[in-house]
Protein backbone atom coordinates (compact mmCIF):
# COMPACT_ATOMS: atom_id res chain seq x y z
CA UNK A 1 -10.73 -7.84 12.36
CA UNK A 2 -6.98 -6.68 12.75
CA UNK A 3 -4.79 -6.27 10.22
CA UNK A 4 -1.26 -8.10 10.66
CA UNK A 5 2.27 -6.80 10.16
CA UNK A 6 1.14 -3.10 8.63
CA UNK A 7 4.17 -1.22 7.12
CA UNK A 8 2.77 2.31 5.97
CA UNK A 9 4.79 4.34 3.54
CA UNK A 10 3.49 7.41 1.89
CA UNK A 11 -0.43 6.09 1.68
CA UNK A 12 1.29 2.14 0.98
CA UNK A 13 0.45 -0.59 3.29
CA UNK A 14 1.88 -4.36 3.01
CA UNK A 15 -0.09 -6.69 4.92
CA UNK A 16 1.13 -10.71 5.01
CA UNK A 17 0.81 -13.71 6.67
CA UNK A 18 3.81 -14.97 5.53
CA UNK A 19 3.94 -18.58 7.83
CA UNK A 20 8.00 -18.05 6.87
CA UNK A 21 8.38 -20.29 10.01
CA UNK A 22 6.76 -23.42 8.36
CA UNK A 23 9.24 -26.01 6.68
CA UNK A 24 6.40 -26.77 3.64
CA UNK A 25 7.18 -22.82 1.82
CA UNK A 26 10.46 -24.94 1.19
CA UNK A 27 8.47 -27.42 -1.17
CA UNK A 28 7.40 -26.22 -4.50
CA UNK A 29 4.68 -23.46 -4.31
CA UNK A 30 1.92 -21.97 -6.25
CA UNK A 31 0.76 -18.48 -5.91
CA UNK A 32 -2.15 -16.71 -6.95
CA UNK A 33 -2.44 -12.58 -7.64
CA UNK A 34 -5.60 -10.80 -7.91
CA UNK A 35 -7.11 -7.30 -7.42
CA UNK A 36 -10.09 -5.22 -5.53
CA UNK A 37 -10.60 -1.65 -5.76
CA UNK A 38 -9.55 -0.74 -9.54
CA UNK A 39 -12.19 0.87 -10.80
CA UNK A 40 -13.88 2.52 -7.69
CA UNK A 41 -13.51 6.25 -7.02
CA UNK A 42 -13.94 5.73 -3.52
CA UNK A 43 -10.91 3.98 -1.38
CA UNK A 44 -7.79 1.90 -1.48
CA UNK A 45 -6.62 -0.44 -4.46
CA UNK A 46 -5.29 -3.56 -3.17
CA UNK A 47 -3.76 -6.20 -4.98
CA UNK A 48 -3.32 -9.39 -2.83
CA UNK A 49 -1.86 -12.76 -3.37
CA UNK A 50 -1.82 -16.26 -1.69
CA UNK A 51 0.18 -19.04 -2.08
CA UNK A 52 0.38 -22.92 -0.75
CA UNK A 53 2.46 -26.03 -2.27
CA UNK A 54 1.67 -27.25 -5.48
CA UNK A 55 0.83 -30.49 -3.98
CA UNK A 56 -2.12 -29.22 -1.79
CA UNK A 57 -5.56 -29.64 -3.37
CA UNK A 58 -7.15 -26.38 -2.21
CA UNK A 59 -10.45 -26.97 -5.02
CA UNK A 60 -12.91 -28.34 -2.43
CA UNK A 61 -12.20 -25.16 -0.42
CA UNK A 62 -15.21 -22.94 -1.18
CA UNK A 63 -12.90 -20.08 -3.03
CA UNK A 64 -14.56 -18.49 -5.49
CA UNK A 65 -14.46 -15.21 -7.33
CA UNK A 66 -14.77 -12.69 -3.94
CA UNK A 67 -17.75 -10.46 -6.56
CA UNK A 68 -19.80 -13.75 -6.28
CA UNK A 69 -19.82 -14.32 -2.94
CA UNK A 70 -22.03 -12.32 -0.09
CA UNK A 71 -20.12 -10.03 2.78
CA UNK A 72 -20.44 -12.93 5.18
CA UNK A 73 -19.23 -15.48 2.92
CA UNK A 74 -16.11 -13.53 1.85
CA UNK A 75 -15.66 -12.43 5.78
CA UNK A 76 -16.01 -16.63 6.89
CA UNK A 77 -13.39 -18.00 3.67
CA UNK A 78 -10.44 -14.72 4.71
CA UNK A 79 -11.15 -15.86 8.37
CA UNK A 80 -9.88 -19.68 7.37
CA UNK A 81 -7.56 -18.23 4.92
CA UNK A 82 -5.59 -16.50 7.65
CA UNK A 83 -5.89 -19.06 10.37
CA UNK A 84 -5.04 -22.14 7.59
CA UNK A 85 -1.20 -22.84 8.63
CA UNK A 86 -0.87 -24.24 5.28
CA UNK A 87 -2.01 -21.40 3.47
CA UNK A 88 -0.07 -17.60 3.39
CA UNK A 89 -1.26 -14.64 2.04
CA UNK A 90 0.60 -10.77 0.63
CA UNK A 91 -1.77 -7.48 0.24
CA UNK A 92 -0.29 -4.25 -0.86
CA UNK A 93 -2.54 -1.50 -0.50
CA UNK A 94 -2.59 2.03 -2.14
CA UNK A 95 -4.85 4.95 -0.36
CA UNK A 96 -6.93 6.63 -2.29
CA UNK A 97 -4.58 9.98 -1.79
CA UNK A 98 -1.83 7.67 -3.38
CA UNK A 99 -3.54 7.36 -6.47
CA UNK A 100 -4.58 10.73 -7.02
CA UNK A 101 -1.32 11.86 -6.00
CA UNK A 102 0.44 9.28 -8.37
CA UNK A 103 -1.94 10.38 -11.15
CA UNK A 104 -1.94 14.17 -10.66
CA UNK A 105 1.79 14.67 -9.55
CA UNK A 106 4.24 16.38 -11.72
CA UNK A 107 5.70 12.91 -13.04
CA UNK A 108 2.87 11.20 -13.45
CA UNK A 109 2.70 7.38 -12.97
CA UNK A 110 -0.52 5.70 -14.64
CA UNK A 111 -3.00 3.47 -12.44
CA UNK A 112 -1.72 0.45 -14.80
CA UNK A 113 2.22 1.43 -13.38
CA UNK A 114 0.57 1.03 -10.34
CA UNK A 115 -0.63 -2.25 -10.64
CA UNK A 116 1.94 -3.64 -12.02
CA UNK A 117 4.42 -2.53 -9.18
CA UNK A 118 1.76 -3.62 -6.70
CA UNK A 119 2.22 -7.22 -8.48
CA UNK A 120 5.38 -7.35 -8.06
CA UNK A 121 5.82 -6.17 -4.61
CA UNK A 122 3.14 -9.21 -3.20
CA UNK A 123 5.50 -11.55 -5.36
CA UNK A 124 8.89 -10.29 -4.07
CA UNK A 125 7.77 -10.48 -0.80
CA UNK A 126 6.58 -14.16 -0.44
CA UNK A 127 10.01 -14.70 -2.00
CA UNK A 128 12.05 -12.33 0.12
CA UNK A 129 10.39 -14.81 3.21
CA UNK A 130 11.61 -17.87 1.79
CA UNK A 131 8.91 -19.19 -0.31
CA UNK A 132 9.72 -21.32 -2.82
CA UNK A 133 7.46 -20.22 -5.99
CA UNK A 134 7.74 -22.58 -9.06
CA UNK A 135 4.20 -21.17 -10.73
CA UNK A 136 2.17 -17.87 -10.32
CA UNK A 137 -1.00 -17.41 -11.44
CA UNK A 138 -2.52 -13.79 -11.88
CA UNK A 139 -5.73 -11.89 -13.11
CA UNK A 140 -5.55 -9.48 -15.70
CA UNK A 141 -7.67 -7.01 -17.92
CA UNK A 142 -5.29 -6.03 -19.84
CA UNK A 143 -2.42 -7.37 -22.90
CA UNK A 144 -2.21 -11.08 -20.68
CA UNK A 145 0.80 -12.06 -23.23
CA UNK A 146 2.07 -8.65 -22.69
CA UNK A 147 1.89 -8.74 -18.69
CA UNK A 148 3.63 -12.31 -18.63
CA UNK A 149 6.60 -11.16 -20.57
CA UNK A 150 7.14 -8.63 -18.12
CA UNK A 151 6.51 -10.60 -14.85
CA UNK A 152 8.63 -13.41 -16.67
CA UNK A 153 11.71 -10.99 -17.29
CA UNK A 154 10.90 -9.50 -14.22
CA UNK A 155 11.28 -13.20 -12.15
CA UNK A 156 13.13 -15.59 -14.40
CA UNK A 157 13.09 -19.11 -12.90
CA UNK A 158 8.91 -18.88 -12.40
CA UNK A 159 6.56 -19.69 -14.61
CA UNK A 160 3.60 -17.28 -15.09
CA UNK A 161 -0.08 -18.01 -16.10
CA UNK A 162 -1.79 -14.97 -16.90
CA UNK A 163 -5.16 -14.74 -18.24
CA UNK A 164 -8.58 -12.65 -17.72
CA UNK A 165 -11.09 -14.22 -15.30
CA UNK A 166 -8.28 -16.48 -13.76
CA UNK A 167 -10.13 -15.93 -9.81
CA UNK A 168 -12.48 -17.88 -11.30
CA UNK A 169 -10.54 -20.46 -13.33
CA UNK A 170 -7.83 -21.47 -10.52
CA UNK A 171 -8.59 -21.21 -6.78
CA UNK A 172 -5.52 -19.95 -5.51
CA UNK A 173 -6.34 -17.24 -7.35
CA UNK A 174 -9.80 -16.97 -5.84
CA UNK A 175 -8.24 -17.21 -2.85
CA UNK A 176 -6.54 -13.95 -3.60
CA UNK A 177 -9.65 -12.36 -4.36
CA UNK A 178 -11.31 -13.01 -0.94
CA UNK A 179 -7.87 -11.53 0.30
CA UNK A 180 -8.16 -8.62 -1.69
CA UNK A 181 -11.63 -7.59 -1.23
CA UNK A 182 -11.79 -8.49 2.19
CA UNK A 183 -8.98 -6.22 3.17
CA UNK A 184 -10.49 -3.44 0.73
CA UNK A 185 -13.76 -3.51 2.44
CA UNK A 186 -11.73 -2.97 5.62
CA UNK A 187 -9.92 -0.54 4.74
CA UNK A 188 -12.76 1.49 3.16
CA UNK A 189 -14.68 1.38 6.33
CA UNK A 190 -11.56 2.16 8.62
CA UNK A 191 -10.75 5.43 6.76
CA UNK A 192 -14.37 6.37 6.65
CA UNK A 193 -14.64 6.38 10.34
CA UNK A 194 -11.23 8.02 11.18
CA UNK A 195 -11.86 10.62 8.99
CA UNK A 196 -15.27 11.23 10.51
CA UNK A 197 -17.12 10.68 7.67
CA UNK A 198 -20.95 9.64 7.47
CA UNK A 199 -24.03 8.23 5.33
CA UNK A 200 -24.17 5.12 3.05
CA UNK A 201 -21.07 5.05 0.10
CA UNK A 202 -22.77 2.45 -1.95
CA UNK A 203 -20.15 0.46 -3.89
CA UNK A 204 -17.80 3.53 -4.57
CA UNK A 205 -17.97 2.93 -8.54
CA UNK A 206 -19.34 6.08 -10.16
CA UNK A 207 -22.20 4.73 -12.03
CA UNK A 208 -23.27 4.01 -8.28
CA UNK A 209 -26.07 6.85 -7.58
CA UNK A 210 -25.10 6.05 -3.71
CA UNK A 211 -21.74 6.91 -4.38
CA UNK A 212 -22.60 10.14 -6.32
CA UNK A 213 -24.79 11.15 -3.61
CA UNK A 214 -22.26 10.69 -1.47
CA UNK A 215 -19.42 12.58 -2.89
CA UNK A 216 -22.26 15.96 -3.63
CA UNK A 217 -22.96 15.59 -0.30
CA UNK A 218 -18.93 15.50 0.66
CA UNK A 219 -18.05 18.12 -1.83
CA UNK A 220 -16.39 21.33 -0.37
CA UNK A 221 -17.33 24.02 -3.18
CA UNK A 222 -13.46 25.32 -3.00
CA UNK A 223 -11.36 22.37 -1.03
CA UNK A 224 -12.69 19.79 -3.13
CA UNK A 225 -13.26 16.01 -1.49
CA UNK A 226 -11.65 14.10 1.33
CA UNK A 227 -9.21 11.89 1.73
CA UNK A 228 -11.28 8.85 0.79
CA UNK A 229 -12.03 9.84 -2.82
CA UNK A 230 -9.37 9.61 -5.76
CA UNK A 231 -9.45 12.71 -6.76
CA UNK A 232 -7.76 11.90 -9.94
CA UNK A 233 -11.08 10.06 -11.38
CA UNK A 234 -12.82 12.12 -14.17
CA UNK A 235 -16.03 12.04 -12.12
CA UNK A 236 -14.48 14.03 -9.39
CA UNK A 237 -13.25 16.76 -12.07
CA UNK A 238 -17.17 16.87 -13.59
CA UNK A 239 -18.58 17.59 -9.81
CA UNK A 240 -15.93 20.18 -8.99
CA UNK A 241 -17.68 22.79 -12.24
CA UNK A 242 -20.18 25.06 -10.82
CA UNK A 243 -22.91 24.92 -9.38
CA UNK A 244 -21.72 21.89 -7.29
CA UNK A 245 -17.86 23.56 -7.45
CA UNK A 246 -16.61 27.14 -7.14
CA UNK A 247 -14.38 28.64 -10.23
CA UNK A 248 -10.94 30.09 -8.99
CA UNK A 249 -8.96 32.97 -10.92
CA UNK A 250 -5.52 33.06 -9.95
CA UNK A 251 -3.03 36.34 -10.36
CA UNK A 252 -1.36 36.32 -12.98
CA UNK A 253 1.25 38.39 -14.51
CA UNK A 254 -0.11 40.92 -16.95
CA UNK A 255 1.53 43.23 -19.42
CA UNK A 256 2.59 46.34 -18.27
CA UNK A 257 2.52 49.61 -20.79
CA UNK A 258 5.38 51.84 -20.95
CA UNK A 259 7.97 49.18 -19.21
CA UNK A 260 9.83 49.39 -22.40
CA UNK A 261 11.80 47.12 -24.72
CA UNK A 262 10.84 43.72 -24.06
CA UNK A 263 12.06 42.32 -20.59
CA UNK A 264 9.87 43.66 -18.03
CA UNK A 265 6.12 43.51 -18.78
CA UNK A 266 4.60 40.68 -20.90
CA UNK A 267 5.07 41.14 -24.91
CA UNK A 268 1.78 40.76 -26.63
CA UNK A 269 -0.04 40.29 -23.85
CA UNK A 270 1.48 36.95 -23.36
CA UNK A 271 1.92 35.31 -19.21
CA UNK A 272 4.80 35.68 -17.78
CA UNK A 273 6.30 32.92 -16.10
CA UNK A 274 9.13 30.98 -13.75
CA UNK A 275 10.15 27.90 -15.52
CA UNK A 276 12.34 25.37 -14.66
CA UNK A 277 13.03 23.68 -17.75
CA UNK A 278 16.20 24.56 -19.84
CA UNK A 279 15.26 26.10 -23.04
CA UNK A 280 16.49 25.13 -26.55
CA UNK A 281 19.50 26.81 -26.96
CA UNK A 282 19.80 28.29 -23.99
CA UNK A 283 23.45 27.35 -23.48
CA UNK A 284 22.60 25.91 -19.76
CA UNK A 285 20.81 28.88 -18.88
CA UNK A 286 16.74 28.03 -17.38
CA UNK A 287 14.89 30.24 -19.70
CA UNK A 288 11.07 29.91 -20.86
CA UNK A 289 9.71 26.67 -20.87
CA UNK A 290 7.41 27.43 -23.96
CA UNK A 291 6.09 30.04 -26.47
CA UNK A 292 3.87 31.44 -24.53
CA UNK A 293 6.50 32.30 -21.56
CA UNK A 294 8.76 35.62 -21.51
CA UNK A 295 11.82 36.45 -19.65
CA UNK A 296 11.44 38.89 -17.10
CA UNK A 297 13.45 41.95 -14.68
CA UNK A 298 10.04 41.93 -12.83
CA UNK A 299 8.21 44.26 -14.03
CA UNK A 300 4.78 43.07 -14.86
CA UNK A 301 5.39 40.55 -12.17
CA UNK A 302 2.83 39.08 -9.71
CA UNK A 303 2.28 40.46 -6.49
CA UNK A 304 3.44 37.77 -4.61
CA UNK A 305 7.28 37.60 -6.34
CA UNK A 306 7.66 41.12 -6.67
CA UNK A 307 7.09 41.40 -2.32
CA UNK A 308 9.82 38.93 -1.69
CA UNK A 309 11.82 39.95 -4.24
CA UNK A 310 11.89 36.71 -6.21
CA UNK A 311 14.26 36.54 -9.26
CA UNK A 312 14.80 34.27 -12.04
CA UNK A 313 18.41 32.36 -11.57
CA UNK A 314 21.01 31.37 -14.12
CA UNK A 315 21.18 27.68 -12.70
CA UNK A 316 18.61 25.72 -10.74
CA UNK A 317 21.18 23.20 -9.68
């Protein structure tokens, strides 16, 4: 199965069948937003939608919540999905390194940030291609009041259902799931094999003894995992300790006796470090970034500074 009309941005795909060249995206339309790949530790996250006119009775369809349905099924209902002219679909899909990168990165954005901007970008984008939405209906787990306020503010002019379990209560919705999952599956299985990776995953959730199996059995001792696992999940941080994982000391700056007064070794025995956070009252000036850091001529300095004659600066910018 290809995917269509793939725009990749740092470990972000947006996948759509859009049908902007059909006249009925004019009439009043419904959309549906749901999720696959939250919770997994293995893989994308990809939050889909789909969307037809309110006036089309999509209920004797077959959609259904994409967990209760087998491979095939899901596979058969996202093959007439795609090929229904009256039907149109969105996915956005995060990477695995995405996540961990969003999670782990020095301004952290939370996997509920995530969502939410994923949400919004399969919503903007059936509207950016001309589709009239008068009422979208999404999936939550979390605050549903909360999450409608902000969708609501977010699109004024639509009105918003949101509500746990809605891919089983309305079948657009369901119809999202299949979306979602489909292209999950996919994209698991894609990344697997380009990477060159082998042996059964399981369902990639980490109370899957496949899926820990698999990641021991992927674990570099000092590297860590590949590209397929989110790193950022607490069950990758639990295999990484020894024995499975290999402890790393790193040099550090150590105090220095005899460098005298107070700016060149450590004081106390405390770490010496580069910071690049302005300190209270430090008139402008980047100084330590805590209690524990000391200003420094370079004495005391680690190895790597001192050979290429690093220095602290007055100004950063």
């Amino acid at each position: 199965m290809a995917l269509p009309d793939v725009t990749c941005s740092s470990g972000v795909r947006l996948l759509s069948q859009l049908r902007s060249g059909e006249e009925w995206i004019k009439e009043p339309c419904i959309l549906g937003v749901d999720e696959a790949g939250r919770g997994p530790v293995l893989g994308p996250m990809v939050y889909a939608s789909a969307f037809t006119t309110a006036s089309t009775d999509i209920t004797g369809r077959g959609y259904a919540d994409s967990k209760t349905l087998t491979h095939a099924s899901r596979s058969k209902l996202f093959g007439a999905i795609d090929a229904d002219r009256g039907v149109g679909w969105v996915a956005h899909v995060m990477s695995a390194e995405h996540i961990s990168a969003g999670m782990l990165g020095r301004e952290k954005t939370s996997l509920n940030a995530m969502a939410f901007d994923s949400t919004l970008a399969v919503i903007r984008t059936a509207l950016d291609a001309g589709v009239n939405l008068t009422h979208v209906y999404v999936d939550t787990v979390g605050d549903a009041g909360r999450h409608r306020e902000r969708l609501m503010r977010a699109f004024p002019g639509i009105e918003f259902t949101v509500c746990p379990k809605a891919d089983s209560l309305y079948p657009i919705v369901s119809a999202a799931s299949i979306v979602a999952k489909v292209l999950r599956d996919k994209a698991l299985t894609d990344t697997q094999q380009s990477l060159g990776l082998t042996g059964e995953v399981g369902t990639g959730y980490p109370g899957d003894s496949a899926t820990t199996s698999w990641l021991r059995a992927h674990l570099h001792p000092v590297l860590g995992f590949p590209r397929l696992v989110r790193h950022s999940w607490e069950t990758c941080n639990r295999l990484l300790e020894p024995p499975e994982g290999v402890t790393l000391r790193f040099e550090a700056d150590e105090a220095e006796e005899g460098a005298g007064g107070g700016d060149g070794g450590g004081r106390g025995g405390q770490q010496q470090k580069l910071s690049f956070a302005r300190a209270p009252g430090a008139g402008g000036a980047l100084g330590a970034a805590g209690a524990g850091c000391v200003e420094t001529s370079g004495l005391g300095r680690a190895t790597y500074f001192r050979a290429r004659k690093l220095q602290r600066v007055a100004e950063a910018f």
